[in-house]
C-alpha atoms as a PDB file:
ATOM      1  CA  UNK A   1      21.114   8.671  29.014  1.00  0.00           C
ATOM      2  CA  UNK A   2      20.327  10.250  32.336  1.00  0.00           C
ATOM      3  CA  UNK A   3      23.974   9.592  33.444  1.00  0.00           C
ATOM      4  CA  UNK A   4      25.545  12.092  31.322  1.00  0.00           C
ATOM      5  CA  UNK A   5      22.869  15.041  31.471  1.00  0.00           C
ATOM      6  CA  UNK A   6      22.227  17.364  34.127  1.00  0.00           C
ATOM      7  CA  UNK A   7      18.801  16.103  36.377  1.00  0.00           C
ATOM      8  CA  UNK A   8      16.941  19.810  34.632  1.00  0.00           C
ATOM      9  CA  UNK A   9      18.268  19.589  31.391  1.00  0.00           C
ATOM     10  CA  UNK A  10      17.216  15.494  31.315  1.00  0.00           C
ATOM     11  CA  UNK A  11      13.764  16.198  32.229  1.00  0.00           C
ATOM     12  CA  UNK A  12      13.160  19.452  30.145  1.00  0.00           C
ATOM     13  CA  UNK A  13      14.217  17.721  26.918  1.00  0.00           C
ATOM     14  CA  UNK A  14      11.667  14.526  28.200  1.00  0.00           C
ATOM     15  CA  UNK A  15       8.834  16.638  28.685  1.00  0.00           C
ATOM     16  CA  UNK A  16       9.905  18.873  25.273  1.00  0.00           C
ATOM     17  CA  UNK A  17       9.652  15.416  23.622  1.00  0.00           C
ATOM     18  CA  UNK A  18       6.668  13.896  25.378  1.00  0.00           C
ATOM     19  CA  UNK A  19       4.860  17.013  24.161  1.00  0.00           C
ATOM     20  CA  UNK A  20       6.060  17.030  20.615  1.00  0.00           C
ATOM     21  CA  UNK A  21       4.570  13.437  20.596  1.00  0.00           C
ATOM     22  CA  UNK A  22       1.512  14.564  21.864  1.00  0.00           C
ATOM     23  CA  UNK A  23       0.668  17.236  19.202  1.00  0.00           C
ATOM     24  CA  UNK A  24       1.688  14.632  16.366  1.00  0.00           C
ATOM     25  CA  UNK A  25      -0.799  12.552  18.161  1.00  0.00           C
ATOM     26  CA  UNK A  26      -3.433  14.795  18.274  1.00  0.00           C
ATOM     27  CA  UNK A  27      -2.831  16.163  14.359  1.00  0.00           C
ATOM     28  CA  UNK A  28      -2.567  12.583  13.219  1.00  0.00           C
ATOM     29  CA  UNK A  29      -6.355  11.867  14.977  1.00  0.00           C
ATOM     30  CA  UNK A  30      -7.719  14.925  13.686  1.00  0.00           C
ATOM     31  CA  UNK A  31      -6.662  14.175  10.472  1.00  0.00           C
ATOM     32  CA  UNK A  32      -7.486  10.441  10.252  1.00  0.00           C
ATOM     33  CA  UNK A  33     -11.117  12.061  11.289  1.00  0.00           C
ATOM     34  CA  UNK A  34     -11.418  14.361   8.496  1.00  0.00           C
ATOM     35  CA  UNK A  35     -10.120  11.522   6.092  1.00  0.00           C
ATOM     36  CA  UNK A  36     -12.704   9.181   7.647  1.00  0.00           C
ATOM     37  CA  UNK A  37     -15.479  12.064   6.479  1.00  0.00           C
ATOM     38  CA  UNK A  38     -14.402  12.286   3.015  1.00  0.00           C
ATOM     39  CA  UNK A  39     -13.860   8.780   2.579  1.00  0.00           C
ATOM     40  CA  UNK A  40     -17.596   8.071   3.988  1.00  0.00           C
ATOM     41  CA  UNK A  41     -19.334  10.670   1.844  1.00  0.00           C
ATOM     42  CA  UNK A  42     -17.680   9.371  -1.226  1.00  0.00           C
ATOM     43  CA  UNK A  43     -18.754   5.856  -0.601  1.00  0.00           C
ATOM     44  CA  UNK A  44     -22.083   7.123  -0.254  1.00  0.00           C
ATOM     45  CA  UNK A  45     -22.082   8.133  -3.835  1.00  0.00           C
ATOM     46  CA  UNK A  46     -20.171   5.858  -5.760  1.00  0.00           C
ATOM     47  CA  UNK A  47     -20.677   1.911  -6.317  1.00  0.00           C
ATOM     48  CA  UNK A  48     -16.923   0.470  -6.718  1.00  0.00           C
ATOM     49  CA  UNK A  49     -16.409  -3.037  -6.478  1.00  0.00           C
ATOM     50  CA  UNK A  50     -14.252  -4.196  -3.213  1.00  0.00           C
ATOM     51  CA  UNK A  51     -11.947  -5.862  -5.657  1.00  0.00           C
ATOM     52  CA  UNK A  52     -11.250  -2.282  -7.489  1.00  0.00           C
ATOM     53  CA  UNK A  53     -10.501  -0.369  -4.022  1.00  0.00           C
ATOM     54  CA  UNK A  54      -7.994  -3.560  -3.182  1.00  0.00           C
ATOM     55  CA  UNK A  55      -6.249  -2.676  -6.389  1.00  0.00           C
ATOM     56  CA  UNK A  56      -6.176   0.939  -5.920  1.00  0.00           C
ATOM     57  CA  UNK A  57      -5.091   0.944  -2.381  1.00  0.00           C
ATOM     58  CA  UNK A  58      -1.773  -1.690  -3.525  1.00  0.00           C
ATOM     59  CA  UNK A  59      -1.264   0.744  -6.676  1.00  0.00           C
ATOM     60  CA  UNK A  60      -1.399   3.684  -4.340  1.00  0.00           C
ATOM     61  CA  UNK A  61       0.754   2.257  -1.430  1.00  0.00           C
ATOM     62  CA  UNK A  62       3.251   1.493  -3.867  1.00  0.00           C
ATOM     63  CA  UNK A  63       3.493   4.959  -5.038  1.00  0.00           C
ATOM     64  CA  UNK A  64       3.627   6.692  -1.650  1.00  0.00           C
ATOM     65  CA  UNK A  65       6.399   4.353  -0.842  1.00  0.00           C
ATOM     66  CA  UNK A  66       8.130   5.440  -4.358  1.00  0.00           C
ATOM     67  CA  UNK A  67       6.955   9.241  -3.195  1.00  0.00           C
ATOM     68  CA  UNK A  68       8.717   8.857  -0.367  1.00  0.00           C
ATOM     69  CA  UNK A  69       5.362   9.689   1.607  1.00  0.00           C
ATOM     70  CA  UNK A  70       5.582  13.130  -0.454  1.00  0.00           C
ATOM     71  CA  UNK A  71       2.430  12.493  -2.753  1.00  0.00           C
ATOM     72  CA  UNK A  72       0.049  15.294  -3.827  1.00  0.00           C
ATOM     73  CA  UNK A  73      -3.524  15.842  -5.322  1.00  0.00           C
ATOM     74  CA  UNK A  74      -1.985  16.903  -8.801  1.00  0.00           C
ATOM     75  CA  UNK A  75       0.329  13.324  -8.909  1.00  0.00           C
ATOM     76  CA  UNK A  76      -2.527  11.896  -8.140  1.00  0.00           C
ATOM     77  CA  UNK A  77      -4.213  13.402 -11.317  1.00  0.00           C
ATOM     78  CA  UNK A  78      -1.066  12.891 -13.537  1.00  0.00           C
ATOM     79  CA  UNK A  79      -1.131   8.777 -12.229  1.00  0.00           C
ATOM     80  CA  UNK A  80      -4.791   8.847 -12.551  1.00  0.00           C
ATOM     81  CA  UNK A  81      -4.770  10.403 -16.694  1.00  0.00           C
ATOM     82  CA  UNK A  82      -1.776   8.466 -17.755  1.00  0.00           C
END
């Protein structure tokens, strides 16, 4: 609270913040752009039912929640040979 910090301090650590947010903001678009790509040229060159992808994307979502959000290409290849 502003009651308890000095005025400079208060609005250093808001604009510190409001910054921070604004470079998560900004990585998070970028990156939701580049997914957007890859997703786009893949459908291009595959055929998969919409039932399949509504499988995959439950089966995935429960593993990134099981992950912890820390998933990577080569546990994707592990889930994907087993």
């Amino acid at each position: 609270s502003s009651e308890f910090l000095n005025p400079a301090i208060y609005h250093a650590i808001k604009a510190a913040i409001k910054e921070s947010e604004s470079r998560t903001a900004t990585n998070l678009f970028r990156l939701a752009v580049e997914m957007s790509i890859a997703m786009n040229i893949l459908a291009e060159g595959m055929d998969i039912p919409t039932e399949h992808i509504r499988e995959i994307r439950g089966r995935c979502i429960d593993t990134v929640k099981k992950q912890r959000g820390k998933y990577t290409f080569e546990d994707a290849m592990v889930d994907a040979n087993e």
